[in-house]
Each structure stands twice: as structure tokens, then as C-alpha cells.
PDB file of N, CA and C in Angstrom:
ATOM      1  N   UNK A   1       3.575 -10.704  15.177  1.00  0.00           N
ATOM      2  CA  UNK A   1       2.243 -10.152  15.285  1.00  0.00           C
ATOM      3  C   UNK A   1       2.269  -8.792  15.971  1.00  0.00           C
ATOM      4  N   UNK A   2       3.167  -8.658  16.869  1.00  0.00           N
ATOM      5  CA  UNK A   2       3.450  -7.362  17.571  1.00  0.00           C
ATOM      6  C   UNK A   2       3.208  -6.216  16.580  1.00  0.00           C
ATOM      7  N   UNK A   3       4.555  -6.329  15.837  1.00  0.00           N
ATOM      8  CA  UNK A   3       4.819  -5.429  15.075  1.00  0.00           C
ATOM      9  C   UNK A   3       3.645  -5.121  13.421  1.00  0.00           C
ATOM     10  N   UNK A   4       2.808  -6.094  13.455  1.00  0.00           N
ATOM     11  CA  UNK A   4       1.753  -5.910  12.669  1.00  0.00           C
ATOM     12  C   UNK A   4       0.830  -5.112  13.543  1.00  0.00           C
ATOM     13  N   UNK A   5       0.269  -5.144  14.300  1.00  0.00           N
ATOM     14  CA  UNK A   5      -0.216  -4.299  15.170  1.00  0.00           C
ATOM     15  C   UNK A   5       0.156  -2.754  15.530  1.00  0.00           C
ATOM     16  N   UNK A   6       1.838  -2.785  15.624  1.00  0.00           N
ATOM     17  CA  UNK A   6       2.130  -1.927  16.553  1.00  0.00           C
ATOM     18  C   UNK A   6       1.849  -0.403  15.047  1.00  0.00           C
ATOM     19  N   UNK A   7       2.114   0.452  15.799  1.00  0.00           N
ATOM     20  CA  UNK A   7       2.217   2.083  14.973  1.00  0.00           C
ATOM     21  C   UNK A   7       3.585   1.900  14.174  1.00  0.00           C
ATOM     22  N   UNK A   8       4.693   1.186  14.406  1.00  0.00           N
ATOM     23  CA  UNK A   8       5.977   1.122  13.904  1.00  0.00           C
ATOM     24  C   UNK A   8       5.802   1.118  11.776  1.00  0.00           C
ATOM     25  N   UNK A   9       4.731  -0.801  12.615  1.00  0.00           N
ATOM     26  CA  UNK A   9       4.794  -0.929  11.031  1.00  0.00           C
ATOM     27  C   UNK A   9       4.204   0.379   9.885  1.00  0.00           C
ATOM     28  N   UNK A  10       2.745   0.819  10.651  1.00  0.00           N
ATOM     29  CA  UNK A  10       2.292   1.964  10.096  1.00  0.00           C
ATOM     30  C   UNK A  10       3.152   3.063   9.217  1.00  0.00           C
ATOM     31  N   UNK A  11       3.987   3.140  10.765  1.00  0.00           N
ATOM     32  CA  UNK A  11       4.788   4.479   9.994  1.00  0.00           C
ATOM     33  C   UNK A  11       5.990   3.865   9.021  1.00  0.00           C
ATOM     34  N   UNK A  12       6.687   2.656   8.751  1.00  0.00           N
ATOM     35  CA  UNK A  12       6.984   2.285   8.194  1.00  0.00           C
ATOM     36  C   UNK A  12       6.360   2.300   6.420  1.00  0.00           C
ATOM     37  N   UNK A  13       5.310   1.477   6.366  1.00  0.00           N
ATOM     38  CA  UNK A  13       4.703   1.431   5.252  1.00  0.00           C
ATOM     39  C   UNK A  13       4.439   3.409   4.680  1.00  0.00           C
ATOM     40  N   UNK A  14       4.011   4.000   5.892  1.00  0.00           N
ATOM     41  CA  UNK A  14       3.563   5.399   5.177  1.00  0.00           C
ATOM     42  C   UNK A  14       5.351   6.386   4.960  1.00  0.00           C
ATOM     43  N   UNK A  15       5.966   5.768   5.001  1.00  0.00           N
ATOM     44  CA  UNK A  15       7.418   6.549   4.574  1.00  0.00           C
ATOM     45  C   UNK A  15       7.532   5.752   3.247  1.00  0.00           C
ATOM     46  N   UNK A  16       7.755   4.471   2.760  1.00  0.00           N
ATOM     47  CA  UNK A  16       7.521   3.744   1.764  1.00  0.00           C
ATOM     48  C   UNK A  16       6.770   4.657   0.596  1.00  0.00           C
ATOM     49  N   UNK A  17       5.647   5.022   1.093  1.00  0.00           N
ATOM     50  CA  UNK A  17       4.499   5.502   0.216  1.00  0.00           C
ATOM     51  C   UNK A  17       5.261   6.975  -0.527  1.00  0.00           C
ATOM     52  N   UNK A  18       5.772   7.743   0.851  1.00  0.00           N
ATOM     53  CA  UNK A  18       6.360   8.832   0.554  1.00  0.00           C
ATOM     54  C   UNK A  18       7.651   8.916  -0.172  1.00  0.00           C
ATOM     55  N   UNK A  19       8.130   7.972  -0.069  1.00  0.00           N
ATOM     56  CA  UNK A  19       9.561   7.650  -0.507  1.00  0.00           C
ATOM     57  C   UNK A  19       9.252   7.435  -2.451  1.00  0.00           C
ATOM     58  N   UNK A  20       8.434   6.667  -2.399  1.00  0.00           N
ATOM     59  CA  UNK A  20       7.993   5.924  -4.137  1.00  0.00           C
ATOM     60  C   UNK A  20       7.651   7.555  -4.746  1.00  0.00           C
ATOM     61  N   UNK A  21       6.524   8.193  -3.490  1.00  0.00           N
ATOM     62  CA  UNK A  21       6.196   9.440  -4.651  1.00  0.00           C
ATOM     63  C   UNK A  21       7.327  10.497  -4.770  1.00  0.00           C
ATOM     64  N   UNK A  22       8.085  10.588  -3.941  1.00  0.00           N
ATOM     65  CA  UNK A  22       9.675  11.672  -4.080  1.00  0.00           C
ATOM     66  C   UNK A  22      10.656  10.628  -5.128  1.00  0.00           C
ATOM     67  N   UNK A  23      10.460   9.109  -5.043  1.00  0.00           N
ATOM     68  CA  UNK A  23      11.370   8.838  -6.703  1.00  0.00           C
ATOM     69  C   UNK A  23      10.971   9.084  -7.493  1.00  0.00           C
ATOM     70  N   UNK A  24       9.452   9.019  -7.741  1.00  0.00           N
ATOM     71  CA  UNK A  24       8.752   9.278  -9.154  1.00  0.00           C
ATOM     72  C   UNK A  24       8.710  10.628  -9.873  1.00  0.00           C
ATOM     73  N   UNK A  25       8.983  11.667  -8.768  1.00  0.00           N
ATOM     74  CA  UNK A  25       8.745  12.960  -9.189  1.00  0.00           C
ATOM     75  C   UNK A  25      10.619  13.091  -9.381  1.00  0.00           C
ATOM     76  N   UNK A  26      11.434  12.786  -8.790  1.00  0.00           N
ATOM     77  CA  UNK A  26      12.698  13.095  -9.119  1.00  0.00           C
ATOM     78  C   UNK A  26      13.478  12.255 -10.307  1.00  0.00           C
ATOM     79  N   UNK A  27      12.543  11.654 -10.451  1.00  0.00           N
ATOM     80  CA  UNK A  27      12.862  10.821 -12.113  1.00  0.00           C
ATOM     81  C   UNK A  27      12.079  11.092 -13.223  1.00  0.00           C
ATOM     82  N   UNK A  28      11.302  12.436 -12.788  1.00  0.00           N
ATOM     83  CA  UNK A  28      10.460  13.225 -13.697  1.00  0.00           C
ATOM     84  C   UNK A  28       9.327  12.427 -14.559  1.00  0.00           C
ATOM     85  N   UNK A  29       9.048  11.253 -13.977  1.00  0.00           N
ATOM     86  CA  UNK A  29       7.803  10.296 -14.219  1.00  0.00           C
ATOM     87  C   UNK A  29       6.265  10.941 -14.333  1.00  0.00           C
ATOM     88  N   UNK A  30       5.694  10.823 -15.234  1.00  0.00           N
ATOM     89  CA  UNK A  30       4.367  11.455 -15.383  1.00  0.00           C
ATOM     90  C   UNK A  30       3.619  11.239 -13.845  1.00  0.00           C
ATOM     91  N   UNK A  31       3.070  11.774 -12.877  1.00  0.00           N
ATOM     92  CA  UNK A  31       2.421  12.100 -11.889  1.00  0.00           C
ATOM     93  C   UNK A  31       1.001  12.380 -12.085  1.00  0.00           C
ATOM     94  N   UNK A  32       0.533  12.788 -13.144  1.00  0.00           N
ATOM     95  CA  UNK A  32      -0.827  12.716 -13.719  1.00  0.00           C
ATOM     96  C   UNK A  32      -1.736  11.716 -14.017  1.00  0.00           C
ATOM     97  N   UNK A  33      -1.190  10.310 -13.448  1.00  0.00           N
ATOM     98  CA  UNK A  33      -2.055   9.481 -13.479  1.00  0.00           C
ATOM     99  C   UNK A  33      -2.371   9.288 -11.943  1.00  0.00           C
ATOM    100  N   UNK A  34      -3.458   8.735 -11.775  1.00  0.00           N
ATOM    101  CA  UNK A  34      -4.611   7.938 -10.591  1.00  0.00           C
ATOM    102  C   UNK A  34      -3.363   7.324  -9.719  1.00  0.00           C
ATOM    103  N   UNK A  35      -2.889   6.881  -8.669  1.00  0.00           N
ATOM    104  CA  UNK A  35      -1.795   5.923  -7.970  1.00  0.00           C
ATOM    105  C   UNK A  35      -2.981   5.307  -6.806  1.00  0.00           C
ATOM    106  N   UNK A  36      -2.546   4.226  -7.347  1.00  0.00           N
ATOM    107  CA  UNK A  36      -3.270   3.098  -6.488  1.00  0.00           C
ATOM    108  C   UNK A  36      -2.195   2.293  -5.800  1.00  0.00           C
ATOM    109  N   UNK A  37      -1.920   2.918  -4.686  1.00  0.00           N
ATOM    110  CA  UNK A  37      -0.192   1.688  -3.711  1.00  0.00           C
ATOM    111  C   UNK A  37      -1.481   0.401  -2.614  1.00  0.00           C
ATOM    112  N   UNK A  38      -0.540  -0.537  -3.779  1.00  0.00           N
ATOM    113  CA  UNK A  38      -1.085  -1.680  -2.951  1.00  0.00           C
ATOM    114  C   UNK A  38      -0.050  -2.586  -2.271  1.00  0.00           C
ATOM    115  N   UNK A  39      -0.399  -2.972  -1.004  1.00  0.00           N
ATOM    116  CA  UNK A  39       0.647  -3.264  -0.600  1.00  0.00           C
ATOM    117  C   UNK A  39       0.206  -4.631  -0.124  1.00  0.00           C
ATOM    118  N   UNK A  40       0.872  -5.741  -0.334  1.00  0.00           N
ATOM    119  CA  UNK A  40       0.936  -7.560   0.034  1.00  0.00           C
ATOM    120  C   UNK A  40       1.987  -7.586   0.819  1.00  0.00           C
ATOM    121  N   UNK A  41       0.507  -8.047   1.968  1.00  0.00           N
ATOM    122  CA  UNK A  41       0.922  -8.494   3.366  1.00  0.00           C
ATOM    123  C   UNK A  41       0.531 -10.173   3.724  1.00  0.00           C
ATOM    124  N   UNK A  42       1.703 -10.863   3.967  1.00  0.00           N
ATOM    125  CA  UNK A  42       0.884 -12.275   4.379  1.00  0.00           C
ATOM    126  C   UNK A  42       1.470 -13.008   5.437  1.00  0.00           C
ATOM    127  N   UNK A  43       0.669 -12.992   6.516  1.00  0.00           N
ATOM    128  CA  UNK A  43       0.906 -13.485   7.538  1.00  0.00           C
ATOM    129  C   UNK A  43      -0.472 -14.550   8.012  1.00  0.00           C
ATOM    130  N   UNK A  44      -0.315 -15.223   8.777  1.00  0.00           N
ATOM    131  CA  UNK A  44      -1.673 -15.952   9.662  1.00  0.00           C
ATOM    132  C   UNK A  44      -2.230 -15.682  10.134  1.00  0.00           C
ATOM    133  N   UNK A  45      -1.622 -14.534  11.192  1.00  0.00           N
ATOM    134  CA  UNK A  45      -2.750 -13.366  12.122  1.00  0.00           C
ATOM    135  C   UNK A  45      -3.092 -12.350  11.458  1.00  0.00           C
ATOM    136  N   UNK A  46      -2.769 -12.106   9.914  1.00  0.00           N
ATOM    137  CA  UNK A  46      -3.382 -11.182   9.293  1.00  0.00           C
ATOM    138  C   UNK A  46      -4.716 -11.046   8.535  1.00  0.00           C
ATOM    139  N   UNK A  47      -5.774 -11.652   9.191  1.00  0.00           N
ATOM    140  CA  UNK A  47      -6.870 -11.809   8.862  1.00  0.00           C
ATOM    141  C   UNK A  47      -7.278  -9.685   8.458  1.00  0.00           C
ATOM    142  N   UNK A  48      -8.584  -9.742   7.494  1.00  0.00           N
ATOM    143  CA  UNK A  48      -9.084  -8.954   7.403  1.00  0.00           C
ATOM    144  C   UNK A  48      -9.465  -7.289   7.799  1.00  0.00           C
ATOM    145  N   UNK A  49      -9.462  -7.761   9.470  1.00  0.00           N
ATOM    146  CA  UNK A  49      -9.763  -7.022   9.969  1.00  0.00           C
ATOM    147  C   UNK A  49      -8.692  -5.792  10.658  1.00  0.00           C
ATOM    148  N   UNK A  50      -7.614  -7.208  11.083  1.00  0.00           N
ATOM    149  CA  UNK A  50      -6.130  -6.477  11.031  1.00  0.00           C
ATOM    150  C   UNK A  50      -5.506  -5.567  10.093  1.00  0.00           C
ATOM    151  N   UNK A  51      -5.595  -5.738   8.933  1.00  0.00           N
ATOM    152  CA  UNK A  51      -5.800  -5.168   7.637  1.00  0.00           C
ATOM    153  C   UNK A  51      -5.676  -4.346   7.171  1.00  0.00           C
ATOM    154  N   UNK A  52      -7.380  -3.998   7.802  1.00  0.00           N
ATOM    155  CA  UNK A  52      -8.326  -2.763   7.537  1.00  0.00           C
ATOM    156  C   UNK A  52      -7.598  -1.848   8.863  1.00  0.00           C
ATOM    157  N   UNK A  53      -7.317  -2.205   9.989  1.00  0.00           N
ATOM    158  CA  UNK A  53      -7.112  -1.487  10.891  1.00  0.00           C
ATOM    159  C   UNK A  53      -5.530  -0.650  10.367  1.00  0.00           C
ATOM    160  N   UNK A  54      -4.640  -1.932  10.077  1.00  0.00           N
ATOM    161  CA  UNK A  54      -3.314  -1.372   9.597  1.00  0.00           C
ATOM    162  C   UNK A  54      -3.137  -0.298   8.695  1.00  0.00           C
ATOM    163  N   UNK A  55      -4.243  -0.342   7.407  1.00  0.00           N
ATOM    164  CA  UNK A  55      -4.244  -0.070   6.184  1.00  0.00           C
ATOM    165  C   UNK A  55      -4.825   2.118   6.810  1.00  0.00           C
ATOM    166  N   UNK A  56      -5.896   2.131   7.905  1.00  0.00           N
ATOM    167  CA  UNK A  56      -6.064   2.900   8.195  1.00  0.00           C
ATOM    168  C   UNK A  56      -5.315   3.516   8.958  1.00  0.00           C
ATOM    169  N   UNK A  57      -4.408   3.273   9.667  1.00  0.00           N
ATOM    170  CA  UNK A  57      -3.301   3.393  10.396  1.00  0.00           C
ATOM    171  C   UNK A  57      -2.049   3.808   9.815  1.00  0.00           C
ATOM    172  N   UNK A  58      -1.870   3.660   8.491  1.00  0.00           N
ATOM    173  CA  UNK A  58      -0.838   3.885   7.416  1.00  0.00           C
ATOM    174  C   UNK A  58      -1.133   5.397   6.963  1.00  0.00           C
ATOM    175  N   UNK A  59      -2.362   5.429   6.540  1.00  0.00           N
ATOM    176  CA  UNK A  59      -2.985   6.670   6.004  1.00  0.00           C
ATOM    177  C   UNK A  59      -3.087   8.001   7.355  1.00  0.00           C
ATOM    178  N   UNK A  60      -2.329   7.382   7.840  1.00  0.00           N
ATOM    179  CA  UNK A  60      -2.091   8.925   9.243  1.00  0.00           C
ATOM    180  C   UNK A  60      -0.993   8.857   8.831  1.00  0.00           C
ATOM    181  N   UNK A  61       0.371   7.892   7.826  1.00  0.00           N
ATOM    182  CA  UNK A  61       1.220   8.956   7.639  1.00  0.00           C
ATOM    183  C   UNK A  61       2.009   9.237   6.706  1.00  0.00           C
ATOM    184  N   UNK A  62       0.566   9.309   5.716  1.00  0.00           N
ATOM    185  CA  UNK A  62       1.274  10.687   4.439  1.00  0.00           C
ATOM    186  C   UNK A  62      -0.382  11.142   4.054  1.00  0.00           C
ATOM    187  N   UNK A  63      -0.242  12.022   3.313  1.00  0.00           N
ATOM    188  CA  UNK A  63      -1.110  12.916   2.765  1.00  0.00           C
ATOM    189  C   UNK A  63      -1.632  12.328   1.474  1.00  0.00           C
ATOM    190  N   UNK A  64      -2.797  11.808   2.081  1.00  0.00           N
ATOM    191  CA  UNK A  64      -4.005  10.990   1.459  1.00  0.00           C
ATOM    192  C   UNK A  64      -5.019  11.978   0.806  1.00  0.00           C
ATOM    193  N   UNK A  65      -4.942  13.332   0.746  1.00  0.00           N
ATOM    194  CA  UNK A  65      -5.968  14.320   0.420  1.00  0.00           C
ATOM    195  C   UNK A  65      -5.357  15.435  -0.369  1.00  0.00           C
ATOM    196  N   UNK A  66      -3.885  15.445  -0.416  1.00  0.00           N
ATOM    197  CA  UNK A  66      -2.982  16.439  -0.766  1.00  0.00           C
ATOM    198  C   UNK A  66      -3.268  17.200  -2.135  1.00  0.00           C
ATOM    199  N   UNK A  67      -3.768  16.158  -2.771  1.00  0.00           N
ATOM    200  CA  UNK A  67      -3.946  16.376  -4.416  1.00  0.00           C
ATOM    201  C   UNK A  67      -5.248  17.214  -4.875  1.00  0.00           C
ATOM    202  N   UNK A  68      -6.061  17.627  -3.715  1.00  0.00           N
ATOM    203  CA  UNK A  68      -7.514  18.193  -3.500  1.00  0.00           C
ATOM    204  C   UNK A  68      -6.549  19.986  -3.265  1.00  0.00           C
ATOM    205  N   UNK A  69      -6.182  20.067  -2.861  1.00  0.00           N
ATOM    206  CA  UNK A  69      -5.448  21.389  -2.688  1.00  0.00           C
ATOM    207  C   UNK A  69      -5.698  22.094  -3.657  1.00  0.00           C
ATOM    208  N   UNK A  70      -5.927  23.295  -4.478  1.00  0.00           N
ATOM    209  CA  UNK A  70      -5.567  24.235  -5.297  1.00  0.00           C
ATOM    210  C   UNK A  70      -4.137  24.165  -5.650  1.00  0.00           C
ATOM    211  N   UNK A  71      -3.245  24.709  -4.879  1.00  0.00           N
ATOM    212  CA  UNK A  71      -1.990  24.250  -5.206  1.00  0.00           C
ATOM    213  C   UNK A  71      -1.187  23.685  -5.783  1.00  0.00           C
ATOM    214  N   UNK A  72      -1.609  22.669  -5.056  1.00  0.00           N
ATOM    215  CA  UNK A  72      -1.186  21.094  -5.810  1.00  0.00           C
ATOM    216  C   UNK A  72      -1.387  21.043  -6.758  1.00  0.00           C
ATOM    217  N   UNK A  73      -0.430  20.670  -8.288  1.00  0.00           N
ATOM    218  CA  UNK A  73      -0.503  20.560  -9.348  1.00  0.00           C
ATOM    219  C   UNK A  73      -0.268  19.499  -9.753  1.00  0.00           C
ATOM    220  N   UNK A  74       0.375  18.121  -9.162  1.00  0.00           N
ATOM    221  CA  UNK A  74       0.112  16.463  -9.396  1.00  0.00           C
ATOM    222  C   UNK A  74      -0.258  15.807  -8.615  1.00  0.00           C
ATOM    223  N   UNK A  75      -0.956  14.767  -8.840  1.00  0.00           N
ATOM    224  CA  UNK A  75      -1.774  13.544  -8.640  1.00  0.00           C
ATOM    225  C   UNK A  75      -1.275  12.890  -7.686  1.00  0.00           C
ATOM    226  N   UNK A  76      -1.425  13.105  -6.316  1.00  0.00           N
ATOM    227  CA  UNK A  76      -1.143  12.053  -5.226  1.00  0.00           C
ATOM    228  C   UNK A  76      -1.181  11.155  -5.160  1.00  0.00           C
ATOM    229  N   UNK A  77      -1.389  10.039  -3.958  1.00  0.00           N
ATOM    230  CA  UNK A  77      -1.917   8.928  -3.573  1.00  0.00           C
ATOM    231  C   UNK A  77      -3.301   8.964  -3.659  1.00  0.00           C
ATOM    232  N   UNK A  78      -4.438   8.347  -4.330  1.00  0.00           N
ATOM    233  CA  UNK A  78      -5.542   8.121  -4.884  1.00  0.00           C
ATOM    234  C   UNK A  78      -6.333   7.541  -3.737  1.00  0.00           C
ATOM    235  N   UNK A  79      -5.528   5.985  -3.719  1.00  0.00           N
ATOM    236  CA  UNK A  79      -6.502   4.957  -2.785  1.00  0.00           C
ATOM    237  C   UNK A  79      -4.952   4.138  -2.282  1.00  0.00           C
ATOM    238  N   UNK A  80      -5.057   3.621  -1.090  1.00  0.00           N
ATOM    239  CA  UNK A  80      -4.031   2.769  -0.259  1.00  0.00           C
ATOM    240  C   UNK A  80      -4.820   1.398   0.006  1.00  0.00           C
ATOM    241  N   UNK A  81      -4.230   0.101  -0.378  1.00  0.00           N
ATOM    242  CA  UNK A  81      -4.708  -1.060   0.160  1.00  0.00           C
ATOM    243  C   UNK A  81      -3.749  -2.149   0.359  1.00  0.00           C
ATOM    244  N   UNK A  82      -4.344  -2.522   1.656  1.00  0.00           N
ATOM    245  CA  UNK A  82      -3.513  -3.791   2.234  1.00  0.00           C
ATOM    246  C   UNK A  82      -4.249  -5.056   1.753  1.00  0.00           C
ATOM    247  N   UNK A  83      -3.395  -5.625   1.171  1.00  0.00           N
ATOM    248  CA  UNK A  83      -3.887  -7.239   1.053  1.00  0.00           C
ATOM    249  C   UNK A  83      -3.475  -8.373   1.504  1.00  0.00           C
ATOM    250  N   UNK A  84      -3.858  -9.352   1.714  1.00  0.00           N
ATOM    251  CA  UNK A  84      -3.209 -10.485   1.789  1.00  0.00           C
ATOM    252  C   UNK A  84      -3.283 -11.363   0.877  1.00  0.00           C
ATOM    253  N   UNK A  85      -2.510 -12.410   0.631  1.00  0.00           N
ATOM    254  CA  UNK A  85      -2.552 -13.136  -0.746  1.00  0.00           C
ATOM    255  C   UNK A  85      -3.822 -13.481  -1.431  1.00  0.00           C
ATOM    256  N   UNK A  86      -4.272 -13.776  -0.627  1.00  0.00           N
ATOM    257  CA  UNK A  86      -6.227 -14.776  -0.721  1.00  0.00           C
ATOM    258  C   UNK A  86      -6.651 -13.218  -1.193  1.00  0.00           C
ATOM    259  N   UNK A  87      -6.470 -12.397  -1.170  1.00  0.00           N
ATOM    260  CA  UNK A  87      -7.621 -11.180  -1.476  1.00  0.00           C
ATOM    261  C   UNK A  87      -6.907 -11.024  -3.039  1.00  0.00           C
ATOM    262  N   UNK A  88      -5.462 -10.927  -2.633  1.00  0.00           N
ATOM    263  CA  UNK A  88      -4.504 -10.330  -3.952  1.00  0.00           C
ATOM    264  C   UNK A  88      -5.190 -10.818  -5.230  1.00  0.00           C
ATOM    265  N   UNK A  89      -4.714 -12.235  -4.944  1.00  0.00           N
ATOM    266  CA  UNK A  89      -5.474 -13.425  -6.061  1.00  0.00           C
ATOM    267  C   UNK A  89      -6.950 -13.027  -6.266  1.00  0.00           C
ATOM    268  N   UNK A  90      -7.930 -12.700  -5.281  1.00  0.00           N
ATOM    269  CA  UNK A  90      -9.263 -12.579  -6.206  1.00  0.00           C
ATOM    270  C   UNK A  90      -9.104 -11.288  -7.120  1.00  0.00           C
ATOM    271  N   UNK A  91      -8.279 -10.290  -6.611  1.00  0.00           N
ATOM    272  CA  UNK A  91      -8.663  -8.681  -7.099  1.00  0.00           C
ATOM    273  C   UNK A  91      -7.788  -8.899  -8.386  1.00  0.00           C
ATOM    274  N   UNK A  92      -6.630  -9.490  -8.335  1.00  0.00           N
ATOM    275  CA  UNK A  92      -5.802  -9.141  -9.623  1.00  0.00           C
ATOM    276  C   UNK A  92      -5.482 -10.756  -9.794  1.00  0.00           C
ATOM    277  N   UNK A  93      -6.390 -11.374 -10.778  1.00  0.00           N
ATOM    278  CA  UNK A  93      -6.141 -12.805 -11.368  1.00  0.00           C
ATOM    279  C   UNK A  93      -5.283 -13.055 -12.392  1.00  0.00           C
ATOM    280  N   UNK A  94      -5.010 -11.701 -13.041  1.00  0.00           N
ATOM    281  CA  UNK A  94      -4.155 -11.906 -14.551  1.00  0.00           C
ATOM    282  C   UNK A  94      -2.575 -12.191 -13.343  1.00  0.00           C
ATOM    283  N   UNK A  95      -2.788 -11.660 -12.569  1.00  0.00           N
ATOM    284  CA  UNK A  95      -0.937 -11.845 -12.006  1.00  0.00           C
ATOM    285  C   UNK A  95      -0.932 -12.741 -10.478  1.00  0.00           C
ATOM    286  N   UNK A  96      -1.438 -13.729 -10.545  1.00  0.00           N
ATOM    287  CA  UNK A  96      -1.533 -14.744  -9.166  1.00  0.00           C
ATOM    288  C   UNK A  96       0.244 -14.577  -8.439  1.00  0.00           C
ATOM    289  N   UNK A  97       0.180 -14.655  -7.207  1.00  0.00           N
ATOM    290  CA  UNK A  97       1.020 -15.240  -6.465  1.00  0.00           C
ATOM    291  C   UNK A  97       0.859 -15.985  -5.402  1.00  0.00           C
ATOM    292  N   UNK A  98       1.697 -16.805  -5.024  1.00  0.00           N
ATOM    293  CA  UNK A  98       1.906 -17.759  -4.087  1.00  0.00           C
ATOM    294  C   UNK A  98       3.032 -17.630  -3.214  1.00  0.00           C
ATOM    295  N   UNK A  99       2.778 -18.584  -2.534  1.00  0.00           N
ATOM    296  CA  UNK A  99       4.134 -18.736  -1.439  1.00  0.00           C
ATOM    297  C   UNK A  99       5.125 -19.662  -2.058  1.00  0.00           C
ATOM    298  N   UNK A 100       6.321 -19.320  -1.601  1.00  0.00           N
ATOM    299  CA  UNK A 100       7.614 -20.394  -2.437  1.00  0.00           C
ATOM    300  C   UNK A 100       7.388 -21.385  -2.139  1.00  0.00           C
ATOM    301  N   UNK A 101       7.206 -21.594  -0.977  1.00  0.00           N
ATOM    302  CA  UNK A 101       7.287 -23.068  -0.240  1.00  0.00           C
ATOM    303  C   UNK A 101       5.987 -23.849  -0.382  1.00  0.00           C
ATOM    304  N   UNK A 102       5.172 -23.104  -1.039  1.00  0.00           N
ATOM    305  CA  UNK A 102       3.736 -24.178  -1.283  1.00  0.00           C
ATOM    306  C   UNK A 102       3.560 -24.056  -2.730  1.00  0.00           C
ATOM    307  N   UNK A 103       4.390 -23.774  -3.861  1.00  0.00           N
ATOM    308  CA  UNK A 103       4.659 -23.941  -5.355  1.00  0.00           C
ATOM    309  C   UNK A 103       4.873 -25.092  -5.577  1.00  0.00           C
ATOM    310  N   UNK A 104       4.163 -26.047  -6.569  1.00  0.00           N
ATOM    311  CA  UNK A 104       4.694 -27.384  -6.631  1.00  0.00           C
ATOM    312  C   UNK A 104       5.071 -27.049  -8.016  1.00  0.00           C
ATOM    313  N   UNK A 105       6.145 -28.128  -8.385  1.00  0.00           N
ATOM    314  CA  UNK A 105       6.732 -27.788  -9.712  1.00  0.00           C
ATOM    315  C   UNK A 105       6.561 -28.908 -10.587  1.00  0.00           C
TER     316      UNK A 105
END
């Protein structure tokens, strides 16, 4: 729970973010579409609110606005969201997941 809290994970997840958009552009991947990084988080103390706090906490570190520039000629990061499974499952139903250990077969 610490480390869900702490700035670590933050800056963790926002190098992630930065990392996906420096492969995509160095594998010369179209960049002209919308990027929506969603990221599944599931823990017990990760209720909602934790979340929202983390999810805003991420977005201090990469450039969430970059693509508004003149400059800038491809499509940034759009929108950033943290989920947890229970949310995952309502927002995206065509692709459910679960936990291994609570899959019955």
C-alpha cells in the first residue's frame, strides 16, 4: 500500500507512458491516432479514490498537453486512466478479466 501511495509508483507508471511513446515513434508506428494508456491496477486498498489520486499523480510525469503545441506534429497522450478490475470489466466488456486464482474451470 506504501508504494501505491508513494510518488515512486507515479513516476514509475509516467516513464512507462514515455517509454511506449519513444517505441512507437522508433518503430515508425502511425502516431496520428487519439492514445488512450490505460493502466490495470488491482489491489484491496485500491479503492477509487486512491486511483484518482494516483492516476493524477502520474500525469506530473510526462506531457499530458504536448500535442496542443504548434510544433508538435504527432498525437500524444490523449487521456490516462487507472483502473481496477471491477471498473475494467464495466468499461471494456468485450475483453473481461479476472484474477487466476478466482477462475473456475
Amino acid at each position: 500500500m506504501e508504494r501505491m501511495k508513494s510518488s515512486d509508483l507515479a513516476r514509475d507508471l509516467g516513464q512507462k507512458v514515455k517509454d511506449t511513446l519513444l517505441f512507437e515513434w522508433a518503430c515508425n508506428r502511425s502516431l496520428d491516432k487519439p492514445i488512450h494508456y490505460i493502466v490495470l491496477i488491482e489491489a484491496s486498498f485500491a479503492d477509487s479514490a486512491v486511483l484518482l489520486a494516483l492516476s493524477d499523480k502520474t500525469k506530473g510525469h510526462f506531457p499530458m498537453k504536448l500535442s496542443r503545441l504548434p510544433e508538435v506534429k504527432r498525437r500524444g497522450i490523449e487521456a490516462f486512466t487507472l483502473v481496477s478490475l471491477a471498473q475494467w470489466n464495466k468499461l471494456f466488456t468485450l475483453f473481461p478479466v479476472w484474477r487466476i486464482s478466482e477462475r473456475s474451470e
